[in-house]
Protein backbone atom coordinates (compact mmCIF):
# COMPACT_ATOMS: atom_id res chain seq x y z
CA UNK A 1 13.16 8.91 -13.78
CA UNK A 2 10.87 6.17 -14.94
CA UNK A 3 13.39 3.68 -15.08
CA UNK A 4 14.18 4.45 -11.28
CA UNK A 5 10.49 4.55 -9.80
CA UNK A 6 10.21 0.81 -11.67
CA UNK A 7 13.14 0.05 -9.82
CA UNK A 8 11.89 0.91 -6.11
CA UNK A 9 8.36 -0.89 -7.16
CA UNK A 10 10.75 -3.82 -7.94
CA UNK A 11 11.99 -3.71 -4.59
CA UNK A 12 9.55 -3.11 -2.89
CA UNK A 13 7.48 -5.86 -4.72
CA UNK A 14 10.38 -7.91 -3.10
CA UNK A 15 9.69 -6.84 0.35
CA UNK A 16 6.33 -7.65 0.08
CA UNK A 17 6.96 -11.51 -0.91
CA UNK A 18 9.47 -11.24 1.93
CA UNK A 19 6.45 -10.48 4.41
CA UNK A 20 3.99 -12.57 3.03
CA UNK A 21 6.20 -15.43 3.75
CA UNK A 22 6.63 -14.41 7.14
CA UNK A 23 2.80 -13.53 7.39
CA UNK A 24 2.41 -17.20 6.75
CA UNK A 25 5.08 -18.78 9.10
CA UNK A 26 4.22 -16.80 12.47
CA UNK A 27 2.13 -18.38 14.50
CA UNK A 28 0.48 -15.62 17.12
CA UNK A 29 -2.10 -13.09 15.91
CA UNK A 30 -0.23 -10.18 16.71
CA UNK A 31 2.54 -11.11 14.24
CA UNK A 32 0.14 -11.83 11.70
CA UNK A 33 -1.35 -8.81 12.01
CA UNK A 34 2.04 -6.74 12.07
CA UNK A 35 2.64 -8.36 8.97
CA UNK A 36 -0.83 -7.63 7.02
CA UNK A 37 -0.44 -4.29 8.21
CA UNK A 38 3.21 -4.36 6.54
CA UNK A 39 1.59 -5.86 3.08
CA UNK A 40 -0.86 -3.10 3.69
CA UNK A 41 1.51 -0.19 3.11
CA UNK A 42 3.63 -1.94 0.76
CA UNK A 43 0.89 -2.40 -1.93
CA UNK A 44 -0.38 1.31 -1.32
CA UNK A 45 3.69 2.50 -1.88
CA UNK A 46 3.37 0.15 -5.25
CA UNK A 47 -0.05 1.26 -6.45
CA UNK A 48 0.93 5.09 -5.98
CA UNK A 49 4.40 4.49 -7.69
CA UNK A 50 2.50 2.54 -10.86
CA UNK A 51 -0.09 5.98 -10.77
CA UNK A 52 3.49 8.35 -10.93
CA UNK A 53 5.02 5.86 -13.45
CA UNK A 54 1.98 5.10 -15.83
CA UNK A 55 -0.25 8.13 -15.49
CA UNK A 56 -3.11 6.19 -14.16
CA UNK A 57 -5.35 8.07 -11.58
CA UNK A 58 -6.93 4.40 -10.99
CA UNK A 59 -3.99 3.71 -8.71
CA UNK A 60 -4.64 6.27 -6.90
CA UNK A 61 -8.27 5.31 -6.07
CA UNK A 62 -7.29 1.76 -5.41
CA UNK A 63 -4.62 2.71 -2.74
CA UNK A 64 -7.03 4.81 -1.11
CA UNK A 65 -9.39 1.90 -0.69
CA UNK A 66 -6.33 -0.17 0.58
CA UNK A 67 -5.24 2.05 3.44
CA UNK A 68 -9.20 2.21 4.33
CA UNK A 69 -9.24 -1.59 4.10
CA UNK A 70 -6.29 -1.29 6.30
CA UNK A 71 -7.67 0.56 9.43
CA UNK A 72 -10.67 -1.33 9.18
CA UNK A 73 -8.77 -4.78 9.62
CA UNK A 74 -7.12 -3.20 12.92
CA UNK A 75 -10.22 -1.73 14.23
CA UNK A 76 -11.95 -5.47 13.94
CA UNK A 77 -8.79 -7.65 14.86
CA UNK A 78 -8.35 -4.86 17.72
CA UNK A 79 -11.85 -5.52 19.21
CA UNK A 80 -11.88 -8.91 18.63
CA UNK A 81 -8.59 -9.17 21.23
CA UNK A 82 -10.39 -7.34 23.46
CA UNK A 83 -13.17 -9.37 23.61
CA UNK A 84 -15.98 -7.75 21.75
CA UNK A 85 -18.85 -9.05 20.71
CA UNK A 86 -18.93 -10.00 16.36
C-alpha cells in the first residue's frame, strides 16, 4: 500500500514540475494564475499523501495552510483585475 501511495506522490511530483514549467513560459496573468492554482492543489495532494504514507499529522497542517494560501492568492489577483485599490 505504501509502495503505491509513493508511487502517485512520484507522479504527481512530476505533474507539478510539468506546471511549473508552464507557469514560467505563459505570458498573460490568467495563465499564470491557472497554473499557481494547479501547483496549489498538487502540493496539498503530495503533503496529504506523505501524512497517509509517513504518519505525520504535520502534513496535514501544512496542506491546510496551502489551500488557505491558495484562496487568498485568487481573492487578491481577482481584485487586482478588477481594478481595486492595493
Amino acid at each position: 500500500m505504501n509502495t503505491v501511495l509513493l508511487a502517485v506522490v512520484v507522479v504527481l511530483a512530476l505533474v507539478l514540475l510539468i506546471s511549473l514549467l508552464i507557469m514560467l513560459s505563459r505570458t498573460r496573468l490568467t495563465d499564470r494564475l491557472l497554473a499557481v492554482q494547479l501547483l496549489g492543489t498538487l502540493g496539498v495532494a503530495i503533503l496529504l499523501m506523505l501524512a497517509v504514507v509517513m504518519q505525520q499529522r504535520a502534513f496535514l497542517d501544512t496542506a491546510l495552510v496551502l489551500v488557505l494560501l491558495a484562496v487568498v492568492v485568487t481573492a487578491v489577483f481577482t481584485h487586482r483585475q478588477r481594478g481595486g485599490k492595493s
